[in-house]
PDB file of N, CA and C in Angstrom:
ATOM      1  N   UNK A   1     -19.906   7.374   8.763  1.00  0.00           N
ATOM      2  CA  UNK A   1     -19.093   6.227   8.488  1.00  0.00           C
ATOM      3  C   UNK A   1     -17.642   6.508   8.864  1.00  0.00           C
ATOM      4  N   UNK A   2     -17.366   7.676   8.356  1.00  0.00           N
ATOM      5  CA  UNK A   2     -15.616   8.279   8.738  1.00  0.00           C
ATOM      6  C   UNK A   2     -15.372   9.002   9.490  1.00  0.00           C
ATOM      7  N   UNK A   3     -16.175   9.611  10.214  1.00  0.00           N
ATOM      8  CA  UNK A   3     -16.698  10.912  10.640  1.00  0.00           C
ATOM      9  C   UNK A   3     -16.059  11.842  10.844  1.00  0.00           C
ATOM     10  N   UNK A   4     -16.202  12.351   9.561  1.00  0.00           N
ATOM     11  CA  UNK A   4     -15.365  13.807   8.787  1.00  0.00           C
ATOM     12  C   UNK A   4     -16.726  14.634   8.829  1.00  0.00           C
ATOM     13  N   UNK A   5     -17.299  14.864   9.849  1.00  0.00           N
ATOM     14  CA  UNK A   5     -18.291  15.879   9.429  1.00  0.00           C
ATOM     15  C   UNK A   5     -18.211  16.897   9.012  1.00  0.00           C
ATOM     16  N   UNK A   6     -17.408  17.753   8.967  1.00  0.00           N
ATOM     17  CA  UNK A   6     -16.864  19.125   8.572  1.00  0.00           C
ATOM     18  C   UNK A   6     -16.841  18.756   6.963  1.00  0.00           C
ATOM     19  N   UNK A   7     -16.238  17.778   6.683  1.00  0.00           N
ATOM     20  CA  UNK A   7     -15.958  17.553   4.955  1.00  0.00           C
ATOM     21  C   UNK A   7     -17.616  17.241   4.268  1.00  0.00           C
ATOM     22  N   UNK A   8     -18.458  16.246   5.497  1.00  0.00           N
ATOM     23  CA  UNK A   8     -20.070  15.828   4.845  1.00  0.00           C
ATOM     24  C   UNK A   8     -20.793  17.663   4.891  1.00  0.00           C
ATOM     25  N   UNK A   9     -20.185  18.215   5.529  1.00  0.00           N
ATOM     26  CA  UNK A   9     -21.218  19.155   5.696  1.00  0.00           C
ATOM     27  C   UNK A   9     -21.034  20.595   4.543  1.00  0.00           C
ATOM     28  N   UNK A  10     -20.247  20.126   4.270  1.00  0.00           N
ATOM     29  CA  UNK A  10     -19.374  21.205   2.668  1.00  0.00           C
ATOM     30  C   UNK A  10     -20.039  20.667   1.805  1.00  0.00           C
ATOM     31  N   UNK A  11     -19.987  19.327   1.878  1.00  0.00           N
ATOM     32  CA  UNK A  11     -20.415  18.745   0.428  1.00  0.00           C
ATOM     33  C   UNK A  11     -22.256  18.792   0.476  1.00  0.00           C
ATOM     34  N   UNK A  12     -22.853  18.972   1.474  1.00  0.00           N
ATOM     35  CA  UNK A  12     -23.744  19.074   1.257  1.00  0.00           C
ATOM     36  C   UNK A  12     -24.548  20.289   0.795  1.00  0.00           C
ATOM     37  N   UNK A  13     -23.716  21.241   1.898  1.00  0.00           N
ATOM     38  CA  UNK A  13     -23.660  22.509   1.651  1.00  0.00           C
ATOM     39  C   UNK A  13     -23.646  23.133  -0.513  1.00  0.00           C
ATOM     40  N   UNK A  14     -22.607  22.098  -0.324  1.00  0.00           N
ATOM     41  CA  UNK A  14     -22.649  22.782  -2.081  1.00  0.00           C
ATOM     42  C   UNK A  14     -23.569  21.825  -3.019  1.00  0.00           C
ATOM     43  N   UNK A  15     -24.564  20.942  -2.282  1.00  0.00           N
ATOM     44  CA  UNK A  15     -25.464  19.744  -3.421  1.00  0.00           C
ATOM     45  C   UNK A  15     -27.152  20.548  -3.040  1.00  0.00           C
ATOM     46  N   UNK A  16     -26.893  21.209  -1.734  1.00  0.00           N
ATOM     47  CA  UNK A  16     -28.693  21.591  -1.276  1.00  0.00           C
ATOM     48  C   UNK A  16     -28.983  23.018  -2.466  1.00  0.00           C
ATOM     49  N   UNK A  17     -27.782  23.639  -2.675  1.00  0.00           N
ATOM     50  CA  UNK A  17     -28.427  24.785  -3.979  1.00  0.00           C
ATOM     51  C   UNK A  17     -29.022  23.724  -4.993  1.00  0.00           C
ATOM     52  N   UNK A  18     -28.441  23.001  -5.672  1.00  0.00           N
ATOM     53  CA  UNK A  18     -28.623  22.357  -7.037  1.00  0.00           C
ATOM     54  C   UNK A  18     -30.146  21.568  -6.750  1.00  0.00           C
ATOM     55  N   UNK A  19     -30.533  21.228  -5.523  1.00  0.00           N
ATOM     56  CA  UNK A  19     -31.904  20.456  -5.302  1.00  0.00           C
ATOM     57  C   UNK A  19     -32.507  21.384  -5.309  1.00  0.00           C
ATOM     58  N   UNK A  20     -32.650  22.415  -4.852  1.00  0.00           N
ATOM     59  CA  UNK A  20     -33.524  23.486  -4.383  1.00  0.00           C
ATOM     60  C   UNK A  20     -33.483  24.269  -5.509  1.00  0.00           C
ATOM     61  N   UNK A  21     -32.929  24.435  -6.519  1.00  0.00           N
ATOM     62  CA  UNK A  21     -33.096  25.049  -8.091  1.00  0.00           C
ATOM     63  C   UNK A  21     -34.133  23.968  -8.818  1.00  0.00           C
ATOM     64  N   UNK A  22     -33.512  22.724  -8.878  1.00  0.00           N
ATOM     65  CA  UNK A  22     -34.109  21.345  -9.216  1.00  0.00           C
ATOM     66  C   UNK A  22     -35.765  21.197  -8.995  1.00  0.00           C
ATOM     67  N   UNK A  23     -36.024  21.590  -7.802  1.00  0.00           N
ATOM     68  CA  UNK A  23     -37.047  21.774  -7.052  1.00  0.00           C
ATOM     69  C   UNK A  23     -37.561  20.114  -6.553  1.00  0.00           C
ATOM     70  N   UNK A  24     -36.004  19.223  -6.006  1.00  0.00           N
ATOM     71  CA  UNK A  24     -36.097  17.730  -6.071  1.00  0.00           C
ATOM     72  C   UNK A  24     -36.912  18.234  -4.317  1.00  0.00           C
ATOM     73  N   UNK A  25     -37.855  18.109  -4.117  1.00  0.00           N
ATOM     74  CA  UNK A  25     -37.597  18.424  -2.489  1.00  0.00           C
ATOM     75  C   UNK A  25     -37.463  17.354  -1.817  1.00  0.00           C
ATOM     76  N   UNK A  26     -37.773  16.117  -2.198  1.00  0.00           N
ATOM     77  CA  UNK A  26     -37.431  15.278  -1.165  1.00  0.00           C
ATOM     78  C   UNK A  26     -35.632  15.370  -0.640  1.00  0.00           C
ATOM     79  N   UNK A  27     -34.997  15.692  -2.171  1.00  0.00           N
ATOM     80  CA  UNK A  27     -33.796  15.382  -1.673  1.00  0.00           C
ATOM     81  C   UNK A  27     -33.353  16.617  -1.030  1.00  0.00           C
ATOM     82  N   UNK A  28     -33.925  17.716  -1.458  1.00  0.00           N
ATOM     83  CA  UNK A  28     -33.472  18.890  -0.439  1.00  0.00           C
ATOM     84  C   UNK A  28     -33.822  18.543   0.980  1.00  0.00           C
ATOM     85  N   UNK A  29     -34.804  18.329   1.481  1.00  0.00           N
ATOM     86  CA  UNK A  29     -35.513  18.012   2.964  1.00  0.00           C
ATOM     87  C   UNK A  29     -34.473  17.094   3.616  1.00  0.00           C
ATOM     88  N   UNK A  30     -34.475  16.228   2.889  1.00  0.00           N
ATOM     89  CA  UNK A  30     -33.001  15.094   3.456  1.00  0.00           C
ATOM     90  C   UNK A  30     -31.786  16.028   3.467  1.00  0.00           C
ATOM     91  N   UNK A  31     -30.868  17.008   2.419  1.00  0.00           N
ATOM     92  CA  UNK A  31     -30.074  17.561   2.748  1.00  0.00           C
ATOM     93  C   UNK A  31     -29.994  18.364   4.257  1.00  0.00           C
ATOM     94  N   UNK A  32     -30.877  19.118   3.728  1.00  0.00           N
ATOM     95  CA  UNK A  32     -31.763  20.402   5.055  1.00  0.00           C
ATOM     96  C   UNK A  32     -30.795  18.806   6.750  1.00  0.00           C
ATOM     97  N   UNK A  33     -31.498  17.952   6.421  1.00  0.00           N
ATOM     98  CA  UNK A  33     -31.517  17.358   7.746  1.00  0.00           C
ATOM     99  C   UNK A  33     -30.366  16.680   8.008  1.00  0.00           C
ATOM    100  N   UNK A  34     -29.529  15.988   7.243  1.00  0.00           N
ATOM    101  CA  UNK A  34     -28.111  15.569   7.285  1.00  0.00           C
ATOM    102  C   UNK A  34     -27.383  17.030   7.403  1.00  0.00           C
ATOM    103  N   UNK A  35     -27.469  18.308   7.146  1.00  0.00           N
ATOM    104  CA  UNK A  35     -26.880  19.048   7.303  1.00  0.00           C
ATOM    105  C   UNK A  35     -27.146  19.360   8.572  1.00  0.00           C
ATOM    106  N   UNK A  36     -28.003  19.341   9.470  1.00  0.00           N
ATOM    107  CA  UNK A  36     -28.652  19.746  10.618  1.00  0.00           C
ATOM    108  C   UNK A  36     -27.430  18.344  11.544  1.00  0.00           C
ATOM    109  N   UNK A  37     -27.843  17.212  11.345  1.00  0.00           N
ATOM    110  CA  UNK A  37     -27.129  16.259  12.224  1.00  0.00           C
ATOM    111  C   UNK A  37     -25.475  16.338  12.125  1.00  0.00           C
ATOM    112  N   UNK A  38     -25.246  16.888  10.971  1.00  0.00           N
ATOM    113  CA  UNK A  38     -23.197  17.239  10.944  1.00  0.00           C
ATOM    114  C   UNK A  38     -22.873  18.238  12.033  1.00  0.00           C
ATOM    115  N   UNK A  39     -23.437  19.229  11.912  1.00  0.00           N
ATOM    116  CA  UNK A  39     -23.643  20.368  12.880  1.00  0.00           C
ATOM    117  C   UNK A  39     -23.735  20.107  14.258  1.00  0.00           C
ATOM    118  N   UNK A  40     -24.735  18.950  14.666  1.00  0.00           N
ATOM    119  CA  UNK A  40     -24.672  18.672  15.790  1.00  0.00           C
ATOM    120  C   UNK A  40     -23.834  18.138  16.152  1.00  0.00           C
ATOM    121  N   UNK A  41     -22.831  17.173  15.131  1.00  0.00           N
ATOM    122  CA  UNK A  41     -21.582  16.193  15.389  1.00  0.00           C
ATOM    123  C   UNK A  41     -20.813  17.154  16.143  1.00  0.00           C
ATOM    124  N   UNK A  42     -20.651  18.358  15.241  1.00  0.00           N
ATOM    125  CA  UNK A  42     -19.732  19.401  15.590  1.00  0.00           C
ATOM    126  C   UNK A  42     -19.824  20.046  16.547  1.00  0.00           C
ATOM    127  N   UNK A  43     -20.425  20.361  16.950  1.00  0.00           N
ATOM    128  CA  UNK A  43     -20.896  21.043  18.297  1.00  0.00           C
ATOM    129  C   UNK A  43     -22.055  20.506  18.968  1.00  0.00           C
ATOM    130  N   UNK A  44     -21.943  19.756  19.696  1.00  0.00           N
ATOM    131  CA  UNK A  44     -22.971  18.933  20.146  1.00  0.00           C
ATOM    132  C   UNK A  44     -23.864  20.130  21.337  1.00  0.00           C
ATOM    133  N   UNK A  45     -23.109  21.004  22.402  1.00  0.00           N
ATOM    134  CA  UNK A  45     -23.451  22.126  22.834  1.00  0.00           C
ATOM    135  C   UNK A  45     -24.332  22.713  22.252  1.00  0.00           C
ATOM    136  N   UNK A  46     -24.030  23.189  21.051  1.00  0.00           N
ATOM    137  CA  UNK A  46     -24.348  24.544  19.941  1.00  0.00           C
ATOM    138  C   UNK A  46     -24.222  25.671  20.901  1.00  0.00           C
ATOM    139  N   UNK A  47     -22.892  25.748  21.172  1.00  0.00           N
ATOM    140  CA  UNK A  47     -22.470  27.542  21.615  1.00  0.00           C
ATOM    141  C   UNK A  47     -22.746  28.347  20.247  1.00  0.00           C
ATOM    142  N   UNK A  48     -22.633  27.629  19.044  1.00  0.00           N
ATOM    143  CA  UNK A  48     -22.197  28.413  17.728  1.00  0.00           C
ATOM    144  C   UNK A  48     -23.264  28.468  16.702  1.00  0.00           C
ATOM    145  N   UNK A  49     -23.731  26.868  16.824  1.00  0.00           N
ATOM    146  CA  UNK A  49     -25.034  26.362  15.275  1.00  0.00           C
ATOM    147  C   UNK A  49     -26.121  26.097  15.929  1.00  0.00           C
ATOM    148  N   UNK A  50     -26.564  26.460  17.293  1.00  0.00           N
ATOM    149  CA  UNK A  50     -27.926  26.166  17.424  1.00  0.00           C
ATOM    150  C   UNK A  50     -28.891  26.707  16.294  1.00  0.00           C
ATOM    151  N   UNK A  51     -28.801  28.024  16.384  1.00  0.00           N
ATOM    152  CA  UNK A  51     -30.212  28.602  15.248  1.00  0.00           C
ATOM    153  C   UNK A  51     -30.202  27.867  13.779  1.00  0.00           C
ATOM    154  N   UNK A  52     -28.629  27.821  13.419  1.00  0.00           N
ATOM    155  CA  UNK A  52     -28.802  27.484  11.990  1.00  0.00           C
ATOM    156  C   UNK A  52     -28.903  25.927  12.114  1.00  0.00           C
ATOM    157  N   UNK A  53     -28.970  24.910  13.266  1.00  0.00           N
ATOM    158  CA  UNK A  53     -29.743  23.602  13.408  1.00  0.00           C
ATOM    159  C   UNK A  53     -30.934  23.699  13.607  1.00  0.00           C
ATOM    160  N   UNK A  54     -31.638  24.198  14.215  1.00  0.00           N
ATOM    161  CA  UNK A  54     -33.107  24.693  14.148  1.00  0.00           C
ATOM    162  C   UNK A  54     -33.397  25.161  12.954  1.00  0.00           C
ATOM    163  N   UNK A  55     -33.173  25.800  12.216  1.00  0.00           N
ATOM    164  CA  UNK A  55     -33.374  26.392  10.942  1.00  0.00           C
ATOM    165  C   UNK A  55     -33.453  25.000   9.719  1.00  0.00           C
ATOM    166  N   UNK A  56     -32.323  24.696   9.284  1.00  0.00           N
ATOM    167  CA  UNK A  56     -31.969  23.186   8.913  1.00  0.00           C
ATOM    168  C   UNK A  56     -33.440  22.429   8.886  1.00  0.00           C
ATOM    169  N   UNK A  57     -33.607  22.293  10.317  1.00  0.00           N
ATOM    170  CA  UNK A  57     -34.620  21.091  10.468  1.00  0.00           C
ATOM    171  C   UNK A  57     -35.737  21.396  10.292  1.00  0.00           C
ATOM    172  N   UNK A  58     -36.217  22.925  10.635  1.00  0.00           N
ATOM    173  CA  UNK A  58     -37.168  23.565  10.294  1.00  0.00           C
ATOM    174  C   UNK A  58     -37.296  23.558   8.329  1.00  0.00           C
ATOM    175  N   UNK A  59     -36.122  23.806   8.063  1.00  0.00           N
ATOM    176  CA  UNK A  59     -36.235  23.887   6.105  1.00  0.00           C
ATOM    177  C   UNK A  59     -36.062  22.486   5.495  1.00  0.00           C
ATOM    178  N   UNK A  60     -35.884  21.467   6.917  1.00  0.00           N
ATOM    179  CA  UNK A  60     -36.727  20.103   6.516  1.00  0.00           C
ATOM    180  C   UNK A  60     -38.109  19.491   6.166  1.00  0.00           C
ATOM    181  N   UNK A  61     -38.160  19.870   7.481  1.00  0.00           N
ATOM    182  CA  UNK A  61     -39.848  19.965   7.690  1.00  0.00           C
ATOM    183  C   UNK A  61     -40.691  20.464   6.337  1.00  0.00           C
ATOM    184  N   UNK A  62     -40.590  21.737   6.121  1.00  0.00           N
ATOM    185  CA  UNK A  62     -41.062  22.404   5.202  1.00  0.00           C
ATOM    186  C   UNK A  62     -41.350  21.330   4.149  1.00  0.00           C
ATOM    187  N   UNK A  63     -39.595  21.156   3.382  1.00  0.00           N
ATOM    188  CA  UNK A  63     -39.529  20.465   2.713  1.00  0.00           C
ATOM    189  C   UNK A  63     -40.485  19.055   2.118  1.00  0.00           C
ATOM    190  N   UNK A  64     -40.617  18.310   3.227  1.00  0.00           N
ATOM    191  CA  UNK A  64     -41.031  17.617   3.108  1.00  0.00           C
ATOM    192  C   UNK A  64     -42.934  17.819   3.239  1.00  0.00           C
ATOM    193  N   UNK A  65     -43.387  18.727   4.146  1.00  0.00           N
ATOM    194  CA  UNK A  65     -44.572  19.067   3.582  1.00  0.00           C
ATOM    195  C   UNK A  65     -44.853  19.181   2.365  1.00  0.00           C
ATOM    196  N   UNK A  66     -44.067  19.976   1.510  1.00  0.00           N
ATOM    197  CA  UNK A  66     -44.897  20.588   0.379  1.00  0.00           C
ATOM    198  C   UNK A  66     -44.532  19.591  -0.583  1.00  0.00           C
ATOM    199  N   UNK A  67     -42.913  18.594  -0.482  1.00  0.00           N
ATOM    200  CA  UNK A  67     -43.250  17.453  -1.154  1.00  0.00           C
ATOM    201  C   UNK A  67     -44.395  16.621  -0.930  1.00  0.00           C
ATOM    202  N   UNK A  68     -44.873  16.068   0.244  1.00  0.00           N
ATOM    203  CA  UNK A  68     -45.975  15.380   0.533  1.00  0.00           C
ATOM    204  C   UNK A  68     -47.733  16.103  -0.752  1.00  0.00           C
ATOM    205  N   UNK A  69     -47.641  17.599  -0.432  1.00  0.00           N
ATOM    206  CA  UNK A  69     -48.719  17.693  -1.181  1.00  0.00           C
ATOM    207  C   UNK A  69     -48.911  17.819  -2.690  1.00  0.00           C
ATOM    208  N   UNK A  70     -47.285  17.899  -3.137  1.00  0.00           N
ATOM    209  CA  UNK A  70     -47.410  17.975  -4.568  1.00  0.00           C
ATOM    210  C   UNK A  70     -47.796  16.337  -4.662  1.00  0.00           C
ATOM    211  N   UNK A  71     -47.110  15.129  -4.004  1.00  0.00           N
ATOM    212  CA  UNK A  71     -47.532  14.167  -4.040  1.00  0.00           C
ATOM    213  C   UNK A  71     -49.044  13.512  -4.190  1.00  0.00           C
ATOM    214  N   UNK A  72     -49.650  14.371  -3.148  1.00  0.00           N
ATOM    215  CA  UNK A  72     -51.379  14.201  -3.009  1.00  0.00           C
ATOM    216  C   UNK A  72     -51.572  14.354  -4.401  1.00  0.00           C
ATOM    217  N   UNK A  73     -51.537  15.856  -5.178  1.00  0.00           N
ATOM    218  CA  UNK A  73     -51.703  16.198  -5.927  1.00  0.00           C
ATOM    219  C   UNK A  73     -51.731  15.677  -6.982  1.00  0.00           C
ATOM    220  N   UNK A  74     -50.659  15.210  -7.008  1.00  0.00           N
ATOM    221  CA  UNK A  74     -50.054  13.860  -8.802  1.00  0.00           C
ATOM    222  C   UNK A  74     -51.340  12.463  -8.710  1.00  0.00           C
ATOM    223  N   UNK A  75     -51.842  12.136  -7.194  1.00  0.00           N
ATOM    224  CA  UNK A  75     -52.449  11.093  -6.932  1.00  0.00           C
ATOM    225  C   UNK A  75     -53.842  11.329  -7.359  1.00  0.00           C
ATOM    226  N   UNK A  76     -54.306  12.737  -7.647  1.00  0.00           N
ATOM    227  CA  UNK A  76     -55.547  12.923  -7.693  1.00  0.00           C
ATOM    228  C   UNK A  76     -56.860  11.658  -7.145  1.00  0.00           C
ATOM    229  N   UNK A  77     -56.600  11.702  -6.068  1.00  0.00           N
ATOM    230  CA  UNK A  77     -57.496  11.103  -4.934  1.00  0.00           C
ATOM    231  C   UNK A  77     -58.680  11.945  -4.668  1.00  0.00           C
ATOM    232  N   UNK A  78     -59.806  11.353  -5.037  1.00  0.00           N
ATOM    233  CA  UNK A  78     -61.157  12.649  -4.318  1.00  0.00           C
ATOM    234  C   UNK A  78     -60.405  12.946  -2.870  1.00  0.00           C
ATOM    235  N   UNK A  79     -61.223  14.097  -2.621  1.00  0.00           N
ATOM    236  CA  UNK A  79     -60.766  14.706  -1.041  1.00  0.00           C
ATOM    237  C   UNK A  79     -61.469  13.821  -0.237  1.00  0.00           C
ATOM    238  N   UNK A  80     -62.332  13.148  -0.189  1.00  0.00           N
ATOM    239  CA  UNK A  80     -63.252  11.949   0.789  1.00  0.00           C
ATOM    240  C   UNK A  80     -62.593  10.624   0.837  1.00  0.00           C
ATOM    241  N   UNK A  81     -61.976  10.747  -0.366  1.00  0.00           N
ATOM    242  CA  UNK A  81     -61.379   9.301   0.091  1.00  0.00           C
ATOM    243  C   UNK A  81     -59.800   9.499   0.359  1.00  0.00           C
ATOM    244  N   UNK A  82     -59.612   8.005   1.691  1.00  0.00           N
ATOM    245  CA  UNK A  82     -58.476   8.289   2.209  1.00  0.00           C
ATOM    246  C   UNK A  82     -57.110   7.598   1.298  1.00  0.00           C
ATOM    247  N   UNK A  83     -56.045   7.745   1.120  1.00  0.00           N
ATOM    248  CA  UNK A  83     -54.924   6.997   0.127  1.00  0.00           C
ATOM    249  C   UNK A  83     -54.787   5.683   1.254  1.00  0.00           C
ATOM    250  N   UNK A  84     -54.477   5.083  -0.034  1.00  0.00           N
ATOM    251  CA  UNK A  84     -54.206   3.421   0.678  1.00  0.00           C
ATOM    252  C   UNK A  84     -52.171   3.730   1.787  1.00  0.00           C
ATOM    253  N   UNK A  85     -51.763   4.759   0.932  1.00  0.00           N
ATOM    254  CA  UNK A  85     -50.146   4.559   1.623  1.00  0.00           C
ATOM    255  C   UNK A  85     -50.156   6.398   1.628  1.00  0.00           C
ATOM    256  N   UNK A  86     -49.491   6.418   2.889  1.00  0.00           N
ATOM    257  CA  UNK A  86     -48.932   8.534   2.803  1.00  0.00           C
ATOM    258  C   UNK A  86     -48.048   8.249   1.914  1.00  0.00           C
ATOM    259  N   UNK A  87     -48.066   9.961   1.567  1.00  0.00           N
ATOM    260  CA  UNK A  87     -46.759  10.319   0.733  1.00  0.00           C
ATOM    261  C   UNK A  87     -45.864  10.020   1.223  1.00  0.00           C
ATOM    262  N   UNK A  88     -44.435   9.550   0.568  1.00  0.00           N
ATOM    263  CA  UNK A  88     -43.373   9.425   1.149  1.00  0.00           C
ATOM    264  C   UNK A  88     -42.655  10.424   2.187  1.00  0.00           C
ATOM    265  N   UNK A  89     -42.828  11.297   1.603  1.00  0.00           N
ATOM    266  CA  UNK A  89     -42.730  13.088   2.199  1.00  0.00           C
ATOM    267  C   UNK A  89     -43.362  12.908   3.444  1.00  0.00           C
ATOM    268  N   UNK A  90     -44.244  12.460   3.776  1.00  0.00           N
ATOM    269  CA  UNK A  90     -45.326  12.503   5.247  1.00  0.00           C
ATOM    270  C   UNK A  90     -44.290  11.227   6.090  1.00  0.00           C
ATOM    271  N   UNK A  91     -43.717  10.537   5.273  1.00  0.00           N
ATOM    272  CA  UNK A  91     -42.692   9.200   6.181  1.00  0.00           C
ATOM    273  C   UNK A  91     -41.946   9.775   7.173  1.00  0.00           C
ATOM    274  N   UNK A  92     -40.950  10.674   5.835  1.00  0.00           N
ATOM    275  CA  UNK A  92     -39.987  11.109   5.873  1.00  0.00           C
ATOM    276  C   UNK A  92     -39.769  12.469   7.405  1.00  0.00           C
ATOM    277  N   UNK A  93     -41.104  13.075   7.096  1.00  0.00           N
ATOM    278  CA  UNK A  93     -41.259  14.297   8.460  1.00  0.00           C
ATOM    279  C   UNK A  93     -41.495  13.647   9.536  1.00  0.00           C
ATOM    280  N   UNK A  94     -42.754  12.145   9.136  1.00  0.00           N
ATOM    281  CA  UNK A  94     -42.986  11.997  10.829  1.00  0.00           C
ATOM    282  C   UNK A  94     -41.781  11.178  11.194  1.00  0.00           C
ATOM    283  N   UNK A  95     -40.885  10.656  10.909  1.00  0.00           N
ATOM    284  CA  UNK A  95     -39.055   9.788  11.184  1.00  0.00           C
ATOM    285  C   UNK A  95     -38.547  10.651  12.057  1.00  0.00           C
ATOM    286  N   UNK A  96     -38.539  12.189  11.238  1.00  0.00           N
ATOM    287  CA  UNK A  96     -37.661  13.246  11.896  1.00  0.00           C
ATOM    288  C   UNK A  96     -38.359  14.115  12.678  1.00  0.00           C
ATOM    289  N   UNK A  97     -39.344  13.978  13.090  1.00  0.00           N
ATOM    290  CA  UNK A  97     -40.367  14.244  14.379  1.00  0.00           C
ATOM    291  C   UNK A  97     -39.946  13.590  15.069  1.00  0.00           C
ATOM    292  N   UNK A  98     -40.226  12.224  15.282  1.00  0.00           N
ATOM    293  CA  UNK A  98     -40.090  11.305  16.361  1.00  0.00           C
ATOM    294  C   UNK A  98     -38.441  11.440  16.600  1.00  0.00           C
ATOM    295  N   UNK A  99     -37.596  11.425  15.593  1.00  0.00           N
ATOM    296  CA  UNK A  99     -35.935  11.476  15.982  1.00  0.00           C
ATOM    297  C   UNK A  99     -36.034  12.977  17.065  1.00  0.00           C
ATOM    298  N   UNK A 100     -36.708  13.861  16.416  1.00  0.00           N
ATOM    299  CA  UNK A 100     -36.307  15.471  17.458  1.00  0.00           C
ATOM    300  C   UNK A 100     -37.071  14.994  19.058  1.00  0.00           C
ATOM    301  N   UNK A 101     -38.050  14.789  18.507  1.00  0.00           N
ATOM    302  CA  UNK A 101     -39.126  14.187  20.075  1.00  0.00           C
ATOM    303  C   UNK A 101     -38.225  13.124  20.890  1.00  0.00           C
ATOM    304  N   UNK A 102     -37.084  12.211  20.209  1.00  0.00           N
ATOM    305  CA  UNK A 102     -36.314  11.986  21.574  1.00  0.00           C
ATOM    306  C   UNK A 102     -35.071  12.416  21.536  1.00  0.00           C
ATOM    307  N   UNK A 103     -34.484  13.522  21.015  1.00  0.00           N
ATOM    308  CA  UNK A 103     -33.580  14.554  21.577  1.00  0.00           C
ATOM    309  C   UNK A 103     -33.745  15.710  21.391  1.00  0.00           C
ATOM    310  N   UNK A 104     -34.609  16.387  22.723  1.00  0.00           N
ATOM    311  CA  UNK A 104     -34.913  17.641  22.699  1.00  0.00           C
ATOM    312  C   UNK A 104     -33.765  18.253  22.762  1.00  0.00           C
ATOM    313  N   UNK A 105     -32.350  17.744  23.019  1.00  0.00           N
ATOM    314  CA  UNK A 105     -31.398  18.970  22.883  1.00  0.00           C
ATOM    315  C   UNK A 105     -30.843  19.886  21.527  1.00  0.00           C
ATOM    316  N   UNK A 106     -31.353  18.564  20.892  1.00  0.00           N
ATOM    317  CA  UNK A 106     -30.901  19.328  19.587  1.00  0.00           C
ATOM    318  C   UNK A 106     -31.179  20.336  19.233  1.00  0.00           C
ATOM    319  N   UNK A 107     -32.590  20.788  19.552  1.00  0.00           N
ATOM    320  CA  UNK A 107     -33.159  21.897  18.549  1.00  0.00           C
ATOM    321  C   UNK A 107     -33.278  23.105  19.996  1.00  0.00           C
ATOM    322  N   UNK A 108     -32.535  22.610  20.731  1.00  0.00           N
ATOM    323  CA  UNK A 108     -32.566  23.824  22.006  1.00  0.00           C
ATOM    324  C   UNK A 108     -31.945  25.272  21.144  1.00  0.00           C
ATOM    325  N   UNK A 109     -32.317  26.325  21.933  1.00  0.00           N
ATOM    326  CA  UNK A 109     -31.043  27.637  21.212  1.00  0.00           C
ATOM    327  C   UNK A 109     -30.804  27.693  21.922  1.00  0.00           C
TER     328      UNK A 109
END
């Protein structure tokens, strides 16, 4: 909106401990990935943050897997039958799949 990324990326920096103690993962997975896109603001190259943008999006990903299966889990669905809606968590990864799938530069090293 202002684009102070340097200032979004502090503040996130100091909110992704408190989720990840929390064990909120959706909202960590979303941090993980707004922290990943500030980074790129900043260095769109990545002479400097490639790995730790790859990393980021990678401790998105994650994220949002293992939210997705605690989700299954709470749903107690037999394993044969299919859920009427995915986990939100399963939204949320395949969004930021398809966002990386059309800019492969991002996650270049």
């Amino acid at each position: 909106l202002i684009r102070d990324f340097e200032a979004a990326l502090n503040t996130y920096r100091l909110i992704k401990d408190d989720y990840r103690s929390d064990q909120a993962l959706l909202h960590y997975g979303s941090i993980q990935e707004m922290m990943a896109l500030c980074m790129y603001q900043l260095d769109p190259l990545q002479n400097k943050s490639g790995r730790e943008v790859f990393s980021n999006l990678e401790s998105a990903v994650f994220a949002y897997n293992k939210a997705a299966d605690e989700e299954r889990s709470r749903r107690s669905v037999s394993a044969s039958e299919r859920p009427l809606l995915p986990p939100y968590a399963t939204r949320l990864a395949t969004r930021l799949c398809l966002v990386l799938s059309t800019r492969p530069n991002i996650y270049r090293n």
